[in-house]
PDB file of N, CA and C in Angstrom:
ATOM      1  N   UNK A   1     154.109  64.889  69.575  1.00  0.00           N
ATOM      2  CA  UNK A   1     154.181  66.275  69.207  1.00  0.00           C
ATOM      3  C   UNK A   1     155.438  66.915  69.800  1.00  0.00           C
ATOM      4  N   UNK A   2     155.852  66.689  71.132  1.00  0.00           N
ATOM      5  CA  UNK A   2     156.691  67.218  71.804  1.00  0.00           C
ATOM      6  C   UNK A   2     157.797  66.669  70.773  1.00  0.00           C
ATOM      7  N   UNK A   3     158.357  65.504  70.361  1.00  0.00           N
ATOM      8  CA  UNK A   3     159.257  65.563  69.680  1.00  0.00           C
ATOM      9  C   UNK A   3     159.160  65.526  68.226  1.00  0.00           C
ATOM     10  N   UNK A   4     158.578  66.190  67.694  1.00  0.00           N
ATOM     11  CA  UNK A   4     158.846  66.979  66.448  1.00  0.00           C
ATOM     12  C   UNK A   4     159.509  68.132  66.835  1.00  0.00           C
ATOM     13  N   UNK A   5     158.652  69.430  67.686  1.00  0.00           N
ATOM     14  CA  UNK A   5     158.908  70.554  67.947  1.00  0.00           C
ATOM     15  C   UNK A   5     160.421  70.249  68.620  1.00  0.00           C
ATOM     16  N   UNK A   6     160.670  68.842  69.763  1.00  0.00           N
ATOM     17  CA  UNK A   6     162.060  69.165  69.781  1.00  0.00           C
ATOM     18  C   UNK A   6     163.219  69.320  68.730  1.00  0.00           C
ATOM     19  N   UNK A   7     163.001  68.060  67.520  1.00  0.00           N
ATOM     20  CA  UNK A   7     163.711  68.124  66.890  1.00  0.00           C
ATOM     21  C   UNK A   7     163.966  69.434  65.951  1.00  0.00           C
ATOM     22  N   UNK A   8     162.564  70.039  65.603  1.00  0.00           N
ATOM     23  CA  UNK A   8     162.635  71.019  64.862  1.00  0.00           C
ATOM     24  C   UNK A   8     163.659  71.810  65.681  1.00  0.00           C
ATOM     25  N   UNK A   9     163.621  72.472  66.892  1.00  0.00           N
ATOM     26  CA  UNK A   9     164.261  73.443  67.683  1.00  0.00           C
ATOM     27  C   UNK A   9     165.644  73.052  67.521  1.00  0.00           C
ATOM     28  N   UNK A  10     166.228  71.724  67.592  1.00  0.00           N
ATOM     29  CA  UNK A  10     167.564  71.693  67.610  1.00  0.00           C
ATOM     30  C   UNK A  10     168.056  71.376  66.288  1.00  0.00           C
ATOM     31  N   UNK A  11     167.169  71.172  65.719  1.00  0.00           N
ATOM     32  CA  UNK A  11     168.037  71.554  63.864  1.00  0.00           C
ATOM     33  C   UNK A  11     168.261  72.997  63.553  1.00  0.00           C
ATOM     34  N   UNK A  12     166.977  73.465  64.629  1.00  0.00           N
ATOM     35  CA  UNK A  12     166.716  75.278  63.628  1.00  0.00           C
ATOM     36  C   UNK A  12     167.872  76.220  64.705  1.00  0.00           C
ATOM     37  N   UNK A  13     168.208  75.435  65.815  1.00  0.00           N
ATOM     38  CA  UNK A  13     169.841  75.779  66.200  1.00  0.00           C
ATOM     39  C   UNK A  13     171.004  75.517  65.666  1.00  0.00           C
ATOM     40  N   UNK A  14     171.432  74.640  64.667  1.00  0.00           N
ATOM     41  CA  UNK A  14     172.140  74.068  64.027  1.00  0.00           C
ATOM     42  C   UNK A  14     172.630  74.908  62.938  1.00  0.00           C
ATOM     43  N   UNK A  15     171.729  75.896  62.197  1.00  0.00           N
ATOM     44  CA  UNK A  15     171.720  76.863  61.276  1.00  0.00           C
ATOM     45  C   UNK A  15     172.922  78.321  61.427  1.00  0.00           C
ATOM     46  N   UNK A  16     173.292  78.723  60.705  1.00  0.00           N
ATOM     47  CA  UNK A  16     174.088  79.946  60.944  1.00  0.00           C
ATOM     48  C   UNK A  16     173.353  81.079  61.303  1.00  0.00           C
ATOM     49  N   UNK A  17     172.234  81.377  61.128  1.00  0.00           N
ATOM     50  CA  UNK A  17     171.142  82.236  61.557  1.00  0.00           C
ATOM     51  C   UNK A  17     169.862  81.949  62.309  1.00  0.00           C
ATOM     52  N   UNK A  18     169.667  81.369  63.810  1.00  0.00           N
ATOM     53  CA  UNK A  18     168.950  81.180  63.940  1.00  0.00           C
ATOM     54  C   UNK A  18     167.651  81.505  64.270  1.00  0.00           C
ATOM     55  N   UNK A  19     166.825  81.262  63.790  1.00  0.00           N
ATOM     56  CA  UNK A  19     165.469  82.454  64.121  1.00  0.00           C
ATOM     57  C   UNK A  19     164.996  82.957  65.646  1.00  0.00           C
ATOM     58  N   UNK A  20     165.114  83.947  66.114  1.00  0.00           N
ATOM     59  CA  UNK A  20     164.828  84.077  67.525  1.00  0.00           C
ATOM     60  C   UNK A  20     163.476  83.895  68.198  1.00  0.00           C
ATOM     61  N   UNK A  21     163.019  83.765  69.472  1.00  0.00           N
ATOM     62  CA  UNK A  21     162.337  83.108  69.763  1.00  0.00           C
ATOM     63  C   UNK A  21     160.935  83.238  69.572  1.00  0.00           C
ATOM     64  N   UNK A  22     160.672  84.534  69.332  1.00  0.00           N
ATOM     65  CA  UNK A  22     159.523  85.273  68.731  1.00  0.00           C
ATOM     66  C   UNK A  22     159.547  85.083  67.107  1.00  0.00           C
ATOM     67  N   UNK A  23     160.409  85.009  66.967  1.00  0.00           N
ATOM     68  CA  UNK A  23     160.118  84.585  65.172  1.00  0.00           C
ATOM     69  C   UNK A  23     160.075  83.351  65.303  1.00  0.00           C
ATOM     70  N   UNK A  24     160.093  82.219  66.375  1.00  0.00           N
ATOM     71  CA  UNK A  24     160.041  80.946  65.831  1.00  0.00           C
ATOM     72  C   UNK A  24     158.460  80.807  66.202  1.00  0.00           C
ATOM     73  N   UNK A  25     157.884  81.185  67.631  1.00  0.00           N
ATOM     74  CA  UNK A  25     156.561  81.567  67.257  1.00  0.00           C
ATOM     75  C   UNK A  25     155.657  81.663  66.376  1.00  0.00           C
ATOM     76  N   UNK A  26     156.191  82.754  65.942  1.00  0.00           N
ATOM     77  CA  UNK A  26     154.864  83.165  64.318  1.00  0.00           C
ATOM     78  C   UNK A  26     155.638  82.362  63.238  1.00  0.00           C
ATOM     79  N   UNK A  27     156.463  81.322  62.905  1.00  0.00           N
ATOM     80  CA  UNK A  27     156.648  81.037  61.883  1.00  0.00           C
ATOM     81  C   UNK A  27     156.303  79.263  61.306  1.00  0.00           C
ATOM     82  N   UNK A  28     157.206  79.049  62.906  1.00  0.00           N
ATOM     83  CA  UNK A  28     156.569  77.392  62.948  1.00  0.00           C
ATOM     84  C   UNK A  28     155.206  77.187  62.927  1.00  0.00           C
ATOM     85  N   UNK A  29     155.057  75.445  62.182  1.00  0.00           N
ATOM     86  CA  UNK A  29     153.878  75.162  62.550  1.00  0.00           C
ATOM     87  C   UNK A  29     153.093  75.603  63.963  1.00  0.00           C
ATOM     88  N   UNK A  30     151.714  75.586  63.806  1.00  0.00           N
ATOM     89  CA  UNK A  30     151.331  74.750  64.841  1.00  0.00           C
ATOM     90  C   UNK A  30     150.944  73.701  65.466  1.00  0.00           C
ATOM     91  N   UNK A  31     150.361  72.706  66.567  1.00  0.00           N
ATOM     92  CA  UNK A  31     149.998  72.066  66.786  1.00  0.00           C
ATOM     93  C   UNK A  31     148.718  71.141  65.596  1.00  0.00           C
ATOM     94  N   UNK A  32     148.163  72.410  65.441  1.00  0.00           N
ATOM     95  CA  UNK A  32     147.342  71.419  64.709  1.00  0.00           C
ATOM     96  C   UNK A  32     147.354  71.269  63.321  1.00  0.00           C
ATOM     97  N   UNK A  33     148.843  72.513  62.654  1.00  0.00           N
ATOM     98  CA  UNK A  33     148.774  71.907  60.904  1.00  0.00           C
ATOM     99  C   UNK A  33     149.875  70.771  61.029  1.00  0.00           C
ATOM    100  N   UNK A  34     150.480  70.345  62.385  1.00  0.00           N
ATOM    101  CA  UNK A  34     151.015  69.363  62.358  1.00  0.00           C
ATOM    102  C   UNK A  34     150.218  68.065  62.269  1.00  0.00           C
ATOM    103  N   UNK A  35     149.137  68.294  63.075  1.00  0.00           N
ATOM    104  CA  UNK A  35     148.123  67.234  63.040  1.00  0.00           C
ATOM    105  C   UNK A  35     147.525  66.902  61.311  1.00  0.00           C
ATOM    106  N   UNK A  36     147.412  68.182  61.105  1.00  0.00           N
ATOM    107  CA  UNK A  36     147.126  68.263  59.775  1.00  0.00           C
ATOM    108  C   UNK A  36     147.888  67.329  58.624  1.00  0.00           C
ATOM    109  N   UNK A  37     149.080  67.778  58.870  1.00  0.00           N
ATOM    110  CA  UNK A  37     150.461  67.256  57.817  1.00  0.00           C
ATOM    111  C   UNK A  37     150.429  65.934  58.281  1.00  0.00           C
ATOM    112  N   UNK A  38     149.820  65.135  59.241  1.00  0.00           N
ATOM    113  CA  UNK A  38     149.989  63.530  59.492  1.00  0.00           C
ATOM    114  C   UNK A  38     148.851  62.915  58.939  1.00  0.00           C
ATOM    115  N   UNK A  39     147.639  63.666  58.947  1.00  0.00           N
ATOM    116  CA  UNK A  39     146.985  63.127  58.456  1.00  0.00           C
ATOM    117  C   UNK A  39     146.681  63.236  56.971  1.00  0.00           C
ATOM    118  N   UNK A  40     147.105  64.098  56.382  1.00  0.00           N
ATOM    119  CA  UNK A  40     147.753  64.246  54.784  1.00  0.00           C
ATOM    120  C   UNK A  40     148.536  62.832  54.585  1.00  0.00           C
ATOM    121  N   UNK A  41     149.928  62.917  54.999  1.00  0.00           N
ATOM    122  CA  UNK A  41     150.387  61.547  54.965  1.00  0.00           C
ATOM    123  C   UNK A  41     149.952  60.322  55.053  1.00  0.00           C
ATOM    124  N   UNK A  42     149.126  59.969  56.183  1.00  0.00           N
ATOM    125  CA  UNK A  42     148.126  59.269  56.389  1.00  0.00           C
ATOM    126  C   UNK A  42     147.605  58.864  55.355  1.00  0.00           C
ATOM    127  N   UNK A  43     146.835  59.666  54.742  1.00  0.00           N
ATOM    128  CA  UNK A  43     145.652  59.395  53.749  1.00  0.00           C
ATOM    129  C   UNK A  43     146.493  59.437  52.256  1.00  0.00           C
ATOM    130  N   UNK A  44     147.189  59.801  51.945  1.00  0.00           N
ATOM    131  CA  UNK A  44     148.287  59.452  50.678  1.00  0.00           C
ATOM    132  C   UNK A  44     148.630  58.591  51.199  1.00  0.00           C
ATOM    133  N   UNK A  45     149.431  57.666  51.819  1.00  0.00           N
ATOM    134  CA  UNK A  45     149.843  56.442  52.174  1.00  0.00           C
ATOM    135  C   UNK A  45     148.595  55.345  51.799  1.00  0.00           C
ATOM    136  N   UNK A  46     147.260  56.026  52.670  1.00  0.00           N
ATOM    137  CA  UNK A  46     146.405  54.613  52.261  1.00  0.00           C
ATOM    138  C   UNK A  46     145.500  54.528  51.063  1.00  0.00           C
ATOM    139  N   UNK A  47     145.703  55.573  50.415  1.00  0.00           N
ATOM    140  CA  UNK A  47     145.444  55.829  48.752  1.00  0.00           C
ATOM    141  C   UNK A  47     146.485  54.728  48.051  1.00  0.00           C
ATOM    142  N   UNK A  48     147.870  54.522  48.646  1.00  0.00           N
ATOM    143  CA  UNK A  48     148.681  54.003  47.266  1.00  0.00           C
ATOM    144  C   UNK A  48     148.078  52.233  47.353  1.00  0.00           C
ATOM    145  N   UNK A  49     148.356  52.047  46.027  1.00  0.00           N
ATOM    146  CA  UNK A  49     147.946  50.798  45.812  1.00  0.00           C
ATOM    147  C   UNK A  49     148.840  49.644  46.318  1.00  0.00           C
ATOM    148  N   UNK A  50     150.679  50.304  46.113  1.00  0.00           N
ATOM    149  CA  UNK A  50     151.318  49.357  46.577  1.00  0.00           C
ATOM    150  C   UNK A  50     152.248  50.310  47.127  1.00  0.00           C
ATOM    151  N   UNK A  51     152.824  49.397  48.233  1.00  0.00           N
ATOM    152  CA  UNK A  51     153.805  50.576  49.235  1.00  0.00           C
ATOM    153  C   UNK A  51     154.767  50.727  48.522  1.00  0.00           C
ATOM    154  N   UNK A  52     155.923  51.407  49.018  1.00  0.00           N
ATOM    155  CA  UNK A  52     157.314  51.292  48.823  1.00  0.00           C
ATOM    156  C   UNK A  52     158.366  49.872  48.734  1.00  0.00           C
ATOM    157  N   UNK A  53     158.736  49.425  48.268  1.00  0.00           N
ATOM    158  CA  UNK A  53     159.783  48.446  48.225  1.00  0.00           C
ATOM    159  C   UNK A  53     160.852  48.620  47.642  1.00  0.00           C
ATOM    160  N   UNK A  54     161.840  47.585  47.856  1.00  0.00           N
ATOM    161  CA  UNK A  54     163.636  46.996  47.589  1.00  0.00           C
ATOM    162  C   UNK A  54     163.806  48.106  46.424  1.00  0.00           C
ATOM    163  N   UNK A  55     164.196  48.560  46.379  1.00  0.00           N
ATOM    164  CA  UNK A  55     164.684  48.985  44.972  1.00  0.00           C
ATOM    165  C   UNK A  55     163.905  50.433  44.709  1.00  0.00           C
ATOM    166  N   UNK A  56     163.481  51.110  45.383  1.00  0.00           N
ATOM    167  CA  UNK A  56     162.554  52.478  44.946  1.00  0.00           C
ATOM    168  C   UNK A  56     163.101  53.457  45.455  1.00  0.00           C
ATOM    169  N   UNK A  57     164.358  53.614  46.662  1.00  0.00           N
ATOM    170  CA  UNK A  57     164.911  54.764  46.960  1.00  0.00           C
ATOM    171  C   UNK A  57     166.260  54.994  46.252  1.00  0.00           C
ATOM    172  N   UNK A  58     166.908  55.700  46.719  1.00  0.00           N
ATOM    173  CA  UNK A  58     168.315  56.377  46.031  1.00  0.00           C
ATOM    174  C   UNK A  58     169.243  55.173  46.619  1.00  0.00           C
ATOM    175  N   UNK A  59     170.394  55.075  46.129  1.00  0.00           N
ATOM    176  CA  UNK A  59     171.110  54.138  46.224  1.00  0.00           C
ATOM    177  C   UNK A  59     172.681  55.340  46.490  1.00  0.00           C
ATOM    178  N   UNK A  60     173.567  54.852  48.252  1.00  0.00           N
ATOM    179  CA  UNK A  60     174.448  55.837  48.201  1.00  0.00           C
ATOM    180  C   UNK A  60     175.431  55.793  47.498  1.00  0.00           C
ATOM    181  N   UNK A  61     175.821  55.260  46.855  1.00  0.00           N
ATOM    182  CA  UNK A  61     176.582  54.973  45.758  1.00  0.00           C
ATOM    183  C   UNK A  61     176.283  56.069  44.406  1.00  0.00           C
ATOM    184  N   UNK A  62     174.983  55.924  44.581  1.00  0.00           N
ATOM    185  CA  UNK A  62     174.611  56.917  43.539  1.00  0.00           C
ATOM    186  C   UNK A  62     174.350  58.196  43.733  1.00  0.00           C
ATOM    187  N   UNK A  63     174.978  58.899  44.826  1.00  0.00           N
ATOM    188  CA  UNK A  63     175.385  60.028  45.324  1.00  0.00           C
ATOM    189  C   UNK A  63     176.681  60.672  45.819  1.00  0.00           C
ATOM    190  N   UNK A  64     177.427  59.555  45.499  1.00  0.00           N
ATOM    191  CA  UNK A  64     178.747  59.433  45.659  1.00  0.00           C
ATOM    192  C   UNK A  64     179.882  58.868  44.418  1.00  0.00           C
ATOM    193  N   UNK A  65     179.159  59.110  43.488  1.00  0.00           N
ATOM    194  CA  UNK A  65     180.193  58.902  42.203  1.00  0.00           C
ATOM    195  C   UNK A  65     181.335  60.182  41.940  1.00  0.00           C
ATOM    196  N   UNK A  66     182.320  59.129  41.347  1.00  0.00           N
ATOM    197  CA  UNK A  66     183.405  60.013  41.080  1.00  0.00           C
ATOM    198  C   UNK A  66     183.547  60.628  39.760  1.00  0.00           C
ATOM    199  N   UNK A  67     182.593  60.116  38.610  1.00  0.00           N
ATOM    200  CA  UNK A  67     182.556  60.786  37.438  1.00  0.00           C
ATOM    201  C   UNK A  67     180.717  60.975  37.291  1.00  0.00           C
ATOM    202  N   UNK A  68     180.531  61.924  37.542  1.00  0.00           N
ATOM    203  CA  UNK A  68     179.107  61.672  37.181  1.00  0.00           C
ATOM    204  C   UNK A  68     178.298  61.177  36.263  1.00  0.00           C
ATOM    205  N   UNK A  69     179.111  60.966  34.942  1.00  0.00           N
ATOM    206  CA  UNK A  69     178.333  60.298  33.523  1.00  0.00           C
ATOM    207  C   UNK A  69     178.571  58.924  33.378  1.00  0.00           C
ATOM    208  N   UNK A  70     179.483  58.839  34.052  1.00  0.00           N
ATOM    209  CA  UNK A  70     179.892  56.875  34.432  1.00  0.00           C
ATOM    210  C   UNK A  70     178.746  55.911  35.324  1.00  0.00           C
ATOM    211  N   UNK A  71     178.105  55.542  35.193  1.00  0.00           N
ATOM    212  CA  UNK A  71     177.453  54.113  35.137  1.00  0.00           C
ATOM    213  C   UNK A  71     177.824  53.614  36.151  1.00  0.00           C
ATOM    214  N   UNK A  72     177.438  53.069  37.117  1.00  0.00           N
ATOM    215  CA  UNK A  72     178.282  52.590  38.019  1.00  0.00           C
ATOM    216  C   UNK A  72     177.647  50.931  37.980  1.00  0.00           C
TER     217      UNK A  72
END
């Protein structure tokens, strides 16, 4: 838990506006819809029939083209 909330804190410093410390309070999760959001994941994960494999994410190449209608 501690490092989610860290990471969250030093991304949500990273921003050009960062929310002050009382607004990060009332805005962030809490503790337990974090608990929540894992076990969401959790249970969609052990719903799928077959995991993820070779070939199912983005490819960087294919975010990095120089003509976008070209085929790579």
């Amino acid at each position: 838990m501690r490092q989610i909330k860290t990471c969250m804190f030093l991304l949500s410093r990273m921003v050009e506006n960062p929310l002050r410390e009382t607004e990060i309070l009332t805005q962030w999760p809490t503790d337990e819809q974090i608990e929540n959001y894992y076990k969401q994941i959790h249970q969609n994960q052990t719903n799928q029939q077959h995991p993820a494999g070779w070939g199912t994410a983005i490819q960087w190449y294919e975010l990095h083209l120089s003509d976008p209608n070209k085929a790579p």
